[in-house]
Protein backbone atom coordinates (compact mmCIF):
# COMPACT_ATOMS: atom_id res chain seq x y z
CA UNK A 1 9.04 -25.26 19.85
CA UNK A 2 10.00 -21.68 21.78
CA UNK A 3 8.32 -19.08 19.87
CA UNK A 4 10.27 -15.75 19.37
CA UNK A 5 8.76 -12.08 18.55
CA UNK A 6 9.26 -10.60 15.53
CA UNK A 7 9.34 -6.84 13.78
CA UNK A 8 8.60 -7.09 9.50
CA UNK A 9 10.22 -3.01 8.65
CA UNK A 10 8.64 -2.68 5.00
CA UNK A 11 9.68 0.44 3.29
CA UNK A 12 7.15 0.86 0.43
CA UNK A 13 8.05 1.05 -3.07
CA UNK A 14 12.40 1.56 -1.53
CA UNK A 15 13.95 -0.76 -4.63
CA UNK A 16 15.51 1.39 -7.33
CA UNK A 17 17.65 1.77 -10.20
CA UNK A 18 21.19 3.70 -10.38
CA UNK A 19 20.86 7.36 -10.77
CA UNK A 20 23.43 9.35 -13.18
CA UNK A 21 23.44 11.99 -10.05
CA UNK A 22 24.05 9.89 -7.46
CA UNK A 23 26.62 8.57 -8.83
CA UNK A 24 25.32 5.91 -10.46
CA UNK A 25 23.91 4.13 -7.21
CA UNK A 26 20.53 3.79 -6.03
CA UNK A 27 19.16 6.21 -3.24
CA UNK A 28 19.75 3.21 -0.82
CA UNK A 29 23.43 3.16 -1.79
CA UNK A 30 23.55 6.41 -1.57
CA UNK A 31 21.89 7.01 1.82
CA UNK A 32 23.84 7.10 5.00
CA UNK A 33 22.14 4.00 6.93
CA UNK A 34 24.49 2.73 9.76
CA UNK A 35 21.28 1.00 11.25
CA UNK A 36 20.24 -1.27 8.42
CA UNK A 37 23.76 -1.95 7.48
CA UNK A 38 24.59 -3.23 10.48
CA UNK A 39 21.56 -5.27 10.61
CA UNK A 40 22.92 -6.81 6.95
CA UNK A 41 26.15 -7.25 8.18
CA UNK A 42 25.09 -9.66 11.52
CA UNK A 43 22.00 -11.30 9.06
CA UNK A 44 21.26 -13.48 6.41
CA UNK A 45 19.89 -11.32 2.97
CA UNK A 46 18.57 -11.90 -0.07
CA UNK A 47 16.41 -10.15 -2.92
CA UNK A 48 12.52 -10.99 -3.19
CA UNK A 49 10.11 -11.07 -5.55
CA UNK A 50 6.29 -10.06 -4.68
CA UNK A 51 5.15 -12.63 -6.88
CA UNK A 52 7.60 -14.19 -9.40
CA UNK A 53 10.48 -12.71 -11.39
CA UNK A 54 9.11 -10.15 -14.14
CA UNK A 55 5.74 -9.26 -12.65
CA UNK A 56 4.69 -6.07 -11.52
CA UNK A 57 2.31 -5.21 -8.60
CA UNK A 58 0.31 -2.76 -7.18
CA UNK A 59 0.51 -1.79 -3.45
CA UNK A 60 -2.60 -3.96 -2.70
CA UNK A 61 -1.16 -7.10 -4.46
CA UNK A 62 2.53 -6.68 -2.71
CA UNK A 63 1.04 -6.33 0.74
CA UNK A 64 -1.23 -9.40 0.01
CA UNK A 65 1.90 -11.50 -1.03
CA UNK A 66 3.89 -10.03 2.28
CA UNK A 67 0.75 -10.79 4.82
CA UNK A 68 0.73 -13.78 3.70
CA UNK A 69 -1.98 -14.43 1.01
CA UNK A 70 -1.32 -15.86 -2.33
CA UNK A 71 -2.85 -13.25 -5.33
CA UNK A 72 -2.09 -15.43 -8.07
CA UNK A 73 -4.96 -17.79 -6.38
CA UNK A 74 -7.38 -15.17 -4.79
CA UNK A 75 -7.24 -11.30 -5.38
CA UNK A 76 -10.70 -9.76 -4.48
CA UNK A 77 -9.75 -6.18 -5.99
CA UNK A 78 -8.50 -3.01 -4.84
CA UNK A 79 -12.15 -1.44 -3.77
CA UNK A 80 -12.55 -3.85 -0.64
CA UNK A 81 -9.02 -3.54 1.02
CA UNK A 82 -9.61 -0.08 0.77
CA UNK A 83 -12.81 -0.05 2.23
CA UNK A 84 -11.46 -2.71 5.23
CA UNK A 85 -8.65 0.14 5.18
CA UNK A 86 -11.24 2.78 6.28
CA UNK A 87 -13.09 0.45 8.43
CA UNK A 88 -16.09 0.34 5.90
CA UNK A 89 -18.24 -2.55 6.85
CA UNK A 90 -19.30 -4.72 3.91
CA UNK A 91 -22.37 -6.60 3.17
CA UNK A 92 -22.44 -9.88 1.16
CA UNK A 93 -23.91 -7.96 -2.04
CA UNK A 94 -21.43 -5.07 -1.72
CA UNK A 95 -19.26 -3.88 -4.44
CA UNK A 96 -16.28 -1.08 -3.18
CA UNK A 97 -14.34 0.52 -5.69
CA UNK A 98 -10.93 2.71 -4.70
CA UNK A 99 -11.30 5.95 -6.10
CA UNK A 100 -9.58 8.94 -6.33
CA UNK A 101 -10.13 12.51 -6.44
CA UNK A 102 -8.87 14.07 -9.40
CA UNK A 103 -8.57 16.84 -11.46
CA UNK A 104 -9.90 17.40 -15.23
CA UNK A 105 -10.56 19.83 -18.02
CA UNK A 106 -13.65 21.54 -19.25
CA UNK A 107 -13.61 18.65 -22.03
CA UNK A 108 -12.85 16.14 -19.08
CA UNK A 109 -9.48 15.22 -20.06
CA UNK A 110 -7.51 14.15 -16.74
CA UNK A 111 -4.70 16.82 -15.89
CA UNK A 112 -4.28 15.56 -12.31
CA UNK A 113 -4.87 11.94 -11.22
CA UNK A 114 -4.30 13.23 -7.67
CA UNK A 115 -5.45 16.77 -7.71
CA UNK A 116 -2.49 17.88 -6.95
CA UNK A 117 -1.83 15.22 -4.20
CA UNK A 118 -4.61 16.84 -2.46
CA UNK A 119 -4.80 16.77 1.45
CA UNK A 120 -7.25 19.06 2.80
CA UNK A 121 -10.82 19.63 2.06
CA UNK A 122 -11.69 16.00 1.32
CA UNK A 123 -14.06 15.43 3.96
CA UNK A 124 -16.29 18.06 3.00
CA UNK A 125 -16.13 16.80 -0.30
CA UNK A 126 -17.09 13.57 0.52
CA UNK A 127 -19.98 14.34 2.41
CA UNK A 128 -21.25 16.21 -0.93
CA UNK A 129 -21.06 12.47 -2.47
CA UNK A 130 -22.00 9.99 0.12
CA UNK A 131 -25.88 9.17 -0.12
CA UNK A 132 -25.88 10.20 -3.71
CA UNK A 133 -28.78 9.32 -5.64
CA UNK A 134 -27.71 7.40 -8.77
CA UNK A 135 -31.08 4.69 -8.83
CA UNK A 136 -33.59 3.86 -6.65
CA UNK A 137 -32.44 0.42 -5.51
CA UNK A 138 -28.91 1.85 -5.03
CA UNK A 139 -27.63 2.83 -2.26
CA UNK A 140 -24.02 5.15 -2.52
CA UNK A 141 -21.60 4.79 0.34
CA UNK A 142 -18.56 7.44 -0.03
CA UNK A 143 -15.93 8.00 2.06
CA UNK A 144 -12.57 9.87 1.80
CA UNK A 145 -9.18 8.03 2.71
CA UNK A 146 -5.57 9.08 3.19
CA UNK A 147 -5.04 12.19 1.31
CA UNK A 148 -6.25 12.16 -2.48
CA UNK A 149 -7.82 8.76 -2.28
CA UNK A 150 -11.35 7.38 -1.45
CA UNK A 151 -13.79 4.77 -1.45
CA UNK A 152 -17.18 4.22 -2.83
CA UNK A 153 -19.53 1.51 -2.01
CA UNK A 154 -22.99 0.42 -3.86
CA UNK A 155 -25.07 -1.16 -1.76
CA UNK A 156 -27.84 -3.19 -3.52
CA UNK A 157 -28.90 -6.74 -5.03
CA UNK A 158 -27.92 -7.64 -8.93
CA UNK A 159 -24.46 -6.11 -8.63
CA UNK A 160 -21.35 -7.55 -10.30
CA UNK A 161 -17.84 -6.17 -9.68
CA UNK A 162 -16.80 -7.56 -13.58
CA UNK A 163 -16.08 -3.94 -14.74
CA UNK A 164 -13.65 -1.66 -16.04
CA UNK A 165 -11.81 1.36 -14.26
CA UNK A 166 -12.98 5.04 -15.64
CA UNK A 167 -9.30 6.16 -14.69
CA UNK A 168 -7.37 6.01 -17.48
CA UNK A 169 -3.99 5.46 -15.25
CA UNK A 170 -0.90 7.46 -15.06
CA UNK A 171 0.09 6.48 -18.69
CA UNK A 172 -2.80 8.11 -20.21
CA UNK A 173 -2.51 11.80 -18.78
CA UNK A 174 -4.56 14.01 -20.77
CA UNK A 175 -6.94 11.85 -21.99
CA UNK A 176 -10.75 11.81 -21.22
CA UNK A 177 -12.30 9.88 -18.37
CA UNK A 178 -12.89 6.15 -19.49
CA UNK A 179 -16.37 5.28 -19.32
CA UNK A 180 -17.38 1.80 -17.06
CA UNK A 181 -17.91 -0.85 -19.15
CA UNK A 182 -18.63 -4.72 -18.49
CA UNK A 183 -15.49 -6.18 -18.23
CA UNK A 184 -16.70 -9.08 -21.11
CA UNK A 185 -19.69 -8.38 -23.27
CA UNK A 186 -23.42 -10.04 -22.36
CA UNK A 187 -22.65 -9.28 -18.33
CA UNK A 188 -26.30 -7.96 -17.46
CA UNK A 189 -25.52 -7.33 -13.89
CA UNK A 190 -21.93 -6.01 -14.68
CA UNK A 191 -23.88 -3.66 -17.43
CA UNK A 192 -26.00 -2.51 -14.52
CA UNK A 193 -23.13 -1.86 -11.87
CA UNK A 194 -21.35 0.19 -14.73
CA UNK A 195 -24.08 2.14 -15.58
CA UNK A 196 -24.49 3.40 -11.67
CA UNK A 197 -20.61 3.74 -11.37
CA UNK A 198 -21.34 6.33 -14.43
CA UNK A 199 -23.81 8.36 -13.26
CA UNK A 200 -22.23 8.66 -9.85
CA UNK A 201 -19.17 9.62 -11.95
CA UNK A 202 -20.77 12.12 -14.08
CA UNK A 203 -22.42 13.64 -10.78
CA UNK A 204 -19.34 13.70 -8.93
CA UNK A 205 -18.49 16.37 -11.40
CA UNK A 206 -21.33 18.19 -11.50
CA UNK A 207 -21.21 18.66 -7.56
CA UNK A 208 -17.98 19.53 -7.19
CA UNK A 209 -16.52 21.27 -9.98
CA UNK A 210 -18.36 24.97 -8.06
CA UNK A 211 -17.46 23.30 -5.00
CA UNK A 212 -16.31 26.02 -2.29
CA UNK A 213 -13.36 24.00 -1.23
CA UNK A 214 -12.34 23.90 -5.04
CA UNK A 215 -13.14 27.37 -5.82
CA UNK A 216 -10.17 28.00 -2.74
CA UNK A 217 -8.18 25.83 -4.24
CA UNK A 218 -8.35 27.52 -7.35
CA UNK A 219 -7.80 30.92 -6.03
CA UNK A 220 -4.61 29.41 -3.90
CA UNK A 221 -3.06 28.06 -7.30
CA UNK A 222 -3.53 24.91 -6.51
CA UNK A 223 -5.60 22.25 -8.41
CA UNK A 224 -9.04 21.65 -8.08
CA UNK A 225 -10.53 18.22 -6.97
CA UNK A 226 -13.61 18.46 -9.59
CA UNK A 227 -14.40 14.49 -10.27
CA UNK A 228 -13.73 11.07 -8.59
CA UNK A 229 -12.28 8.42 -10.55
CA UNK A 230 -12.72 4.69 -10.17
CA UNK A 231 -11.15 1.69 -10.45
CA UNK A 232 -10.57 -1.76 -8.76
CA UNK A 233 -13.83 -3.32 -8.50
CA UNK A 234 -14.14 -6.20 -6.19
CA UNK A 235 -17.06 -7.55 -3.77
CA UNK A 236 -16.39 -8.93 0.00
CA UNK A 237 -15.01 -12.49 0.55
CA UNK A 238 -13.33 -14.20 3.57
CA UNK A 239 -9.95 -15.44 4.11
CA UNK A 240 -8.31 -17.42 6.33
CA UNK A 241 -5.75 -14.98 7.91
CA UNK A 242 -2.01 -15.90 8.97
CA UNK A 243 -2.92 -14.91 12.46
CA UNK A 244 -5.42 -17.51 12.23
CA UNK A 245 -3.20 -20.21 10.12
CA UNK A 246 -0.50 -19.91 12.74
CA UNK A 247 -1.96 -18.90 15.65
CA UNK A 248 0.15 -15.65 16.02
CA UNK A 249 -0.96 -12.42 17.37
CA UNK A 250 -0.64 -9.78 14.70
CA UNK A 251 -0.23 -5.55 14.81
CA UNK A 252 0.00 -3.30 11.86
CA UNK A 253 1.49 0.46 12.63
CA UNK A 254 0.93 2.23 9.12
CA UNK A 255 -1.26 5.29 8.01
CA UNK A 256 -2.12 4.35 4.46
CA UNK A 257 -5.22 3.03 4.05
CA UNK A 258 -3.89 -0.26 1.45
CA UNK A 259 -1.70 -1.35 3.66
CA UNK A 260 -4.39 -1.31 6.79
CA UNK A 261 -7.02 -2.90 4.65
CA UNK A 262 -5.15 -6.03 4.25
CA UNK A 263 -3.88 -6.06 7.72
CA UNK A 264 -7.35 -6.17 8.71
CA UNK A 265 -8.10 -8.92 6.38
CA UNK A 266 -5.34 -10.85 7.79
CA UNK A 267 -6.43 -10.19 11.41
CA UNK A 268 -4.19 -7.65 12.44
CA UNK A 269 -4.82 -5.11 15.29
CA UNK A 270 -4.35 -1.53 14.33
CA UNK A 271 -2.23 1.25 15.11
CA UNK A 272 -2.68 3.94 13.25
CA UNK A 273 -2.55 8.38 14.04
CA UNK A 274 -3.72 11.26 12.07
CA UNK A 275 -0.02 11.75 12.63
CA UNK A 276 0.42 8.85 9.97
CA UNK A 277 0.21 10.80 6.71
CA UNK A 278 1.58 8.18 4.39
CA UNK A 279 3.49 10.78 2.80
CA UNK A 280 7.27 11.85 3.75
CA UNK A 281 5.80 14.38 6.84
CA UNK A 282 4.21 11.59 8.65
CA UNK A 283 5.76 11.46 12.05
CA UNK A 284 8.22 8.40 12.17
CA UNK A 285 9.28 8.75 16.13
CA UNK A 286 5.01 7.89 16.72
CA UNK A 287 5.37 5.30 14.42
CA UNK A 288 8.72 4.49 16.16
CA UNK A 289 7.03 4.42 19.64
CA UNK A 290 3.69 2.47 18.52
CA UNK A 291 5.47 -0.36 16.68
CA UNK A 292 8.11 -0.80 20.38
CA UNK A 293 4.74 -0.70 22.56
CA UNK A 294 3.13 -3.50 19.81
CA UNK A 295 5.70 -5.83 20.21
CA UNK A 296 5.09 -6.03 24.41
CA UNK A 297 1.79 -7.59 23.64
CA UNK A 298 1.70 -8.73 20.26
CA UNK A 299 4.23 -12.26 18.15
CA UNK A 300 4.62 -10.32 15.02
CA UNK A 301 4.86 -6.37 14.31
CA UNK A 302 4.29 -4.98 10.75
CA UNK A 303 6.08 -1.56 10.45
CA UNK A 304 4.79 0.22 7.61
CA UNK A 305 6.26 3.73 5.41
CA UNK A 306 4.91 4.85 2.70
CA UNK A 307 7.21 7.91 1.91
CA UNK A 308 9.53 6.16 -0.10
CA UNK A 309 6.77 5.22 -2.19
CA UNK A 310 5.51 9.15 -2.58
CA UNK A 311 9.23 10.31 -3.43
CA UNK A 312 9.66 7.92 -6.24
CA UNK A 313 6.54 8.01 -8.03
CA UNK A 314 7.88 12.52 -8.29
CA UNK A 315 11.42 11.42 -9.35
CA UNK A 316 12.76 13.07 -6.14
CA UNK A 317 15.60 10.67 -5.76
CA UNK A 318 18.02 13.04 -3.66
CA UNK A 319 14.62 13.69 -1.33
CA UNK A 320 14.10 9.33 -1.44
CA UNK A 321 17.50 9.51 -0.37
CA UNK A 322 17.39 11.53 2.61
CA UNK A 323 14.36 10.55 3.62
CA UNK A 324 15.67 7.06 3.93
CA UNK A 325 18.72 8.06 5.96
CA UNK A 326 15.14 9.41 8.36
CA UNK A 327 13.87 6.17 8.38
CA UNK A 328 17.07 4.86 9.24
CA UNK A 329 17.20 6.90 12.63
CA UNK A 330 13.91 5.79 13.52
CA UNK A 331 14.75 2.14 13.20
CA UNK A 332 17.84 3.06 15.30
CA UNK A 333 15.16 4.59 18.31
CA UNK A 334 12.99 1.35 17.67
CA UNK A 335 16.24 -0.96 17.75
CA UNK A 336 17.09 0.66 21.29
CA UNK A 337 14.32 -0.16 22.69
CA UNK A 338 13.24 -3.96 22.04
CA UNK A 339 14.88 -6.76 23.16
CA UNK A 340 17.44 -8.52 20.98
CA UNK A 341 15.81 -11.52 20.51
CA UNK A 342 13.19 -9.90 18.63
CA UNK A 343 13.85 -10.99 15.23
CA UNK A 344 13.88 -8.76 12.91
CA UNK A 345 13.32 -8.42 8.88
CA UNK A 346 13.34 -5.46 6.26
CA UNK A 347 11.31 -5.64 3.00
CA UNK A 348 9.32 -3.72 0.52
CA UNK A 349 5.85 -4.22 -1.57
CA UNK A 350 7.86 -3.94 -4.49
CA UNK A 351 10.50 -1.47 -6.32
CA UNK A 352 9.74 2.04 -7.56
CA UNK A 353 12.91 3.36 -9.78
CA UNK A 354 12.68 7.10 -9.61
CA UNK A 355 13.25 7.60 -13.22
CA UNK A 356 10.87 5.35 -14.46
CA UNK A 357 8.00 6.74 -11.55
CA UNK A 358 6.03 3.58 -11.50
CA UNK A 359 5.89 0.19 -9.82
CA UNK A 360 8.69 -2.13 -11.70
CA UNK A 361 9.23 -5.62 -11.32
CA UNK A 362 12.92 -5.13 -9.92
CA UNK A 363 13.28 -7.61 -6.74
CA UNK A 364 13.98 -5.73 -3.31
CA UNK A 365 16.59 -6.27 -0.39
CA UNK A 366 15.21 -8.29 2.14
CA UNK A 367 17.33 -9.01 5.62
CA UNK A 368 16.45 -11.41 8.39
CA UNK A 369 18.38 -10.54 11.96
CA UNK A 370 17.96 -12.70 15.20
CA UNK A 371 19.76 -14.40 18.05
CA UNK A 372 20.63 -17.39 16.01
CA UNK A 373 20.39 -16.54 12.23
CA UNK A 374 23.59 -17.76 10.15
CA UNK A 375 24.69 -14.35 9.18
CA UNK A 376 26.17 -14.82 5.14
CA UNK A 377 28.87 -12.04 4.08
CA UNK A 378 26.81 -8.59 3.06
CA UNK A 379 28.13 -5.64 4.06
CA UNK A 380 25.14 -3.58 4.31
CA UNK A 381 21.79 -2.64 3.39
CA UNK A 382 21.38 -2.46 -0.49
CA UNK A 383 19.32 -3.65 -3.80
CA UNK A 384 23.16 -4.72 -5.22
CA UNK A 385 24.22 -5.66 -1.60
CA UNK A 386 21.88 -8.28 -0.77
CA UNK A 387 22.15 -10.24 -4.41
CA UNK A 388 25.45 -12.17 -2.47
CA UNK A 389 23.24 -12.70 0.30
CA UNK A 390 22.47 -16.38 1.77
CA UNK A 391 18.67 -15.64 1.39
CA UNK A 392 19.55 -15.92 -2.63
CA UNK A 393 15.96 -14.87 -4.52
CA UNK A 394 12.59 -15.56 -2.53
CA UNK A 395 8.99 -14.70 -3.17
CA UNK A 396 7.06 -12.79 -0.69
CA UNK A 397 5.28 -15.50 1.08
CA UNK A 398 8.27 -17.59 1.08
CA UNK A 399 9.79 -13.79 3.02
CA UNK A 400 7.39 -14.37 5.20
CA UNK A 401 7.15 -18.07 5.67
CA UNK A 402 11.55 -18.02 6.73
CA UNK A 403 10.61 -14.99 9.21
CA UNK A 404 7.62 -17.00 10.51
CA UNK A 405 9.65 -20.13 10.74
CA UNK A 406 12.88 -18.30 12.45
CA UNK A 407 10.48 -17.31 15.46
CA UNK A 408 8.94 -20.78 15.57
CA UNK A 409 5.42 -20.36 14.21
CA UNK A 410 5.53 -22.36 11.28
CA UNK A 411 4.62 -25.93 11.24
CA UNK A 412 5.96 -29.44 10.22
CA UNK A 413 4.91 -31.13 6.87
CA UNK A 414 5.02 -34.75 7.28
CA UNK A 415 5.87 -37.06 10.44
């Protein structure tokens, strides 16, 4: 069968709700977007679910689904994909945890799961942490991600990743720091994992709560990154990737750390700048320009921004809005440049409704464009659009799977 290129254009976290001031339509109604509308328009659309109607996901769990993997079956916890993310090595015996740096009270109540969104400084702070002393068979390995995020690894035999999270989520502002706990009573080992993930939490306070990069902070008005909070336990395991399964050559051009954790896992090649912020400043003509040289050597391009994501999660939806009229133009540059029988697809993890500033279970627009795809009747680009679309209501991996099978990767079942 001839095999055909293709470019997957995820917008993270792009599905929304209507919005009393835009009119009652979402920021992607509302955006000006003559590129993805006239990729709707000439292609056949359709909503998706990550999963399955009604369930939420995180940004680990939606990128799993969209590269390919089935979470319902396997899901090895947040900790690892970030540490693949970072290119963190892990041993067998490892346990990684994705952390964040955060800010909280003299009574450690959490003010700030972010600190602020904090963006400079965590390097040194890191450094403070990484080799920390917490037992004697123990080893601590911590290293700082894309902006206020990080990842800690413990290194050592008789460790269980069966534990809680000590961050109490963005539903429980203001309340203290959870301790680690077993995740089910009588765990010895998980007892003994959650007793190191407390001490290095309690020290992660100690050390930098007089920390000079915080005292600056401080004395710029901004919040103070004084503690690291954990959550999303999970130990290494192997998985057989889609490049593998199909025999594809993947890329990845993204800058959070998530979404090039499971790329990795699925056997992706990286490209990836300290221009790539994942936040709305990243530079999306580099991004542009990586994902048009990735297709020239690689089957299947992943195209990955995060600001959508950021913008929601604030309620910015004017700000969501013209950011994605941005994104637009730089799918216009990429568009330019790569030959029309690329097919191409737009997505998203999941949805993100301003107003409600979490993940939600609403499905998102998805759009398939190529030489021969039997375009339906949408008229552009849009969470309301795409419901008439010929696509009707897939899952992720069945997203996927229809790209996959529209460039001629997927196989036959049966004779």
């Amino acid at each position: 069968m001839r095999k055909s290129k293709g470019l997957l254009f995820i917008q993270d976290g792009v599905g929304d709700r209507p919005i009393y001031k835009l009119g009652r339509r979402t920021p992607l109604e509302a955006a000006n977007t003559p590129n993805m509308d006239n990729l709707a328009r000439n292609a056949v659309n359709g909503l998706m679910d990550p999963l399955a109607p009604g369930i939420r996901v995180g940004t680990d769990v939606g990128h799993l689904a969209l590269f390919g993997y089935n979470p319902l079956r396997t899901y090895w916890g947040r900790g690892p994909i970030e540490a693949a993310g970072i290119n963190i090595k892990l041993e067998p015996q490892d346990i990684a945890l994705r952390c964040n740096f955060a800010t909280v009270d003299e009574q450690m109540r959490v003010k700030d799961r972010r600190a602020g969104r904090i963006r400079e400084g965590t390097r040194r702070l890191a450094r403070e942490l990484n080799g920390l002393r917490i037992a004697d068979d123990i080893e601590v390995i911590f290293k700082e991600a894309t902006e206020h995020r990080a990842v800690l690894v413990l290194r050592g035999e008789k460790l269980s990743p069966e534990i809680t999270d000590t961050d109490p989520g963005p539903e429980h502002i203001g309340e203290k720091v959870r301790r680690c706990e077993p995740s089910e009573p009588g765990l010895g080992l998980a007892q003994r994992t959650a007793d190191a993930v407390n001490k290095f939490v309690e020290r992660s306070h100690e050390i930098l709560k007089d920390h000079p990069t915080n005292k600056a902070r401080v004395e710029a008005g901004k919040l103070p990154a004084n503690i690291v909070l954990t959550r999303g336990a999970g130990a290494a395991l192997r998985m057989r990737s889609i490049t593998e399964r199909f025999g594809l050559q993947g890329a990845c051009v993204a800058g959070e750390s998530t979404v090039l954790g499971v790329a990795r896992m699925a056997g992706f090649d990286i490209f990836t700048s300290p221009r790539f912020t994942a936040n709305v400043d990243t530079v999306l003509e580099d991004k542009a320009r990586y994902a048009i040289e990735a297709l020239k050597v690689h089957d299947l391009v992943v195209l990955h921004v995060k600001g959508t994501d950021i913008l929601s999660h604030d309620n910015r939806p004017l700000d969501k809005m013209h950011f994605i009229e941005k994104i637009d133009e730089m799918l216009g540059l990429v568009l330019s440049q790569i030959d029309e029988k690329v097919y191409v697809a737009l997505g998203a993890d999941h949805s993100t409704p301003c107003e409600v500033g979490d993940h939600t279970a609403d499905p998102v627009p998805i759009t398939i464009y190529g030489p021969d795809v039997l375009a339906d009747n949408v008229a552009g680009y849009s969470e309301r659009s795409c419901q008439r679309g010929g696509l009707c209501r897939l899952t992720a991996n069945q997203f996927l799977l229809t790209l996959l099978d529209f460039m001629g990767f997927t196989y036959r079942y049966g004779s």
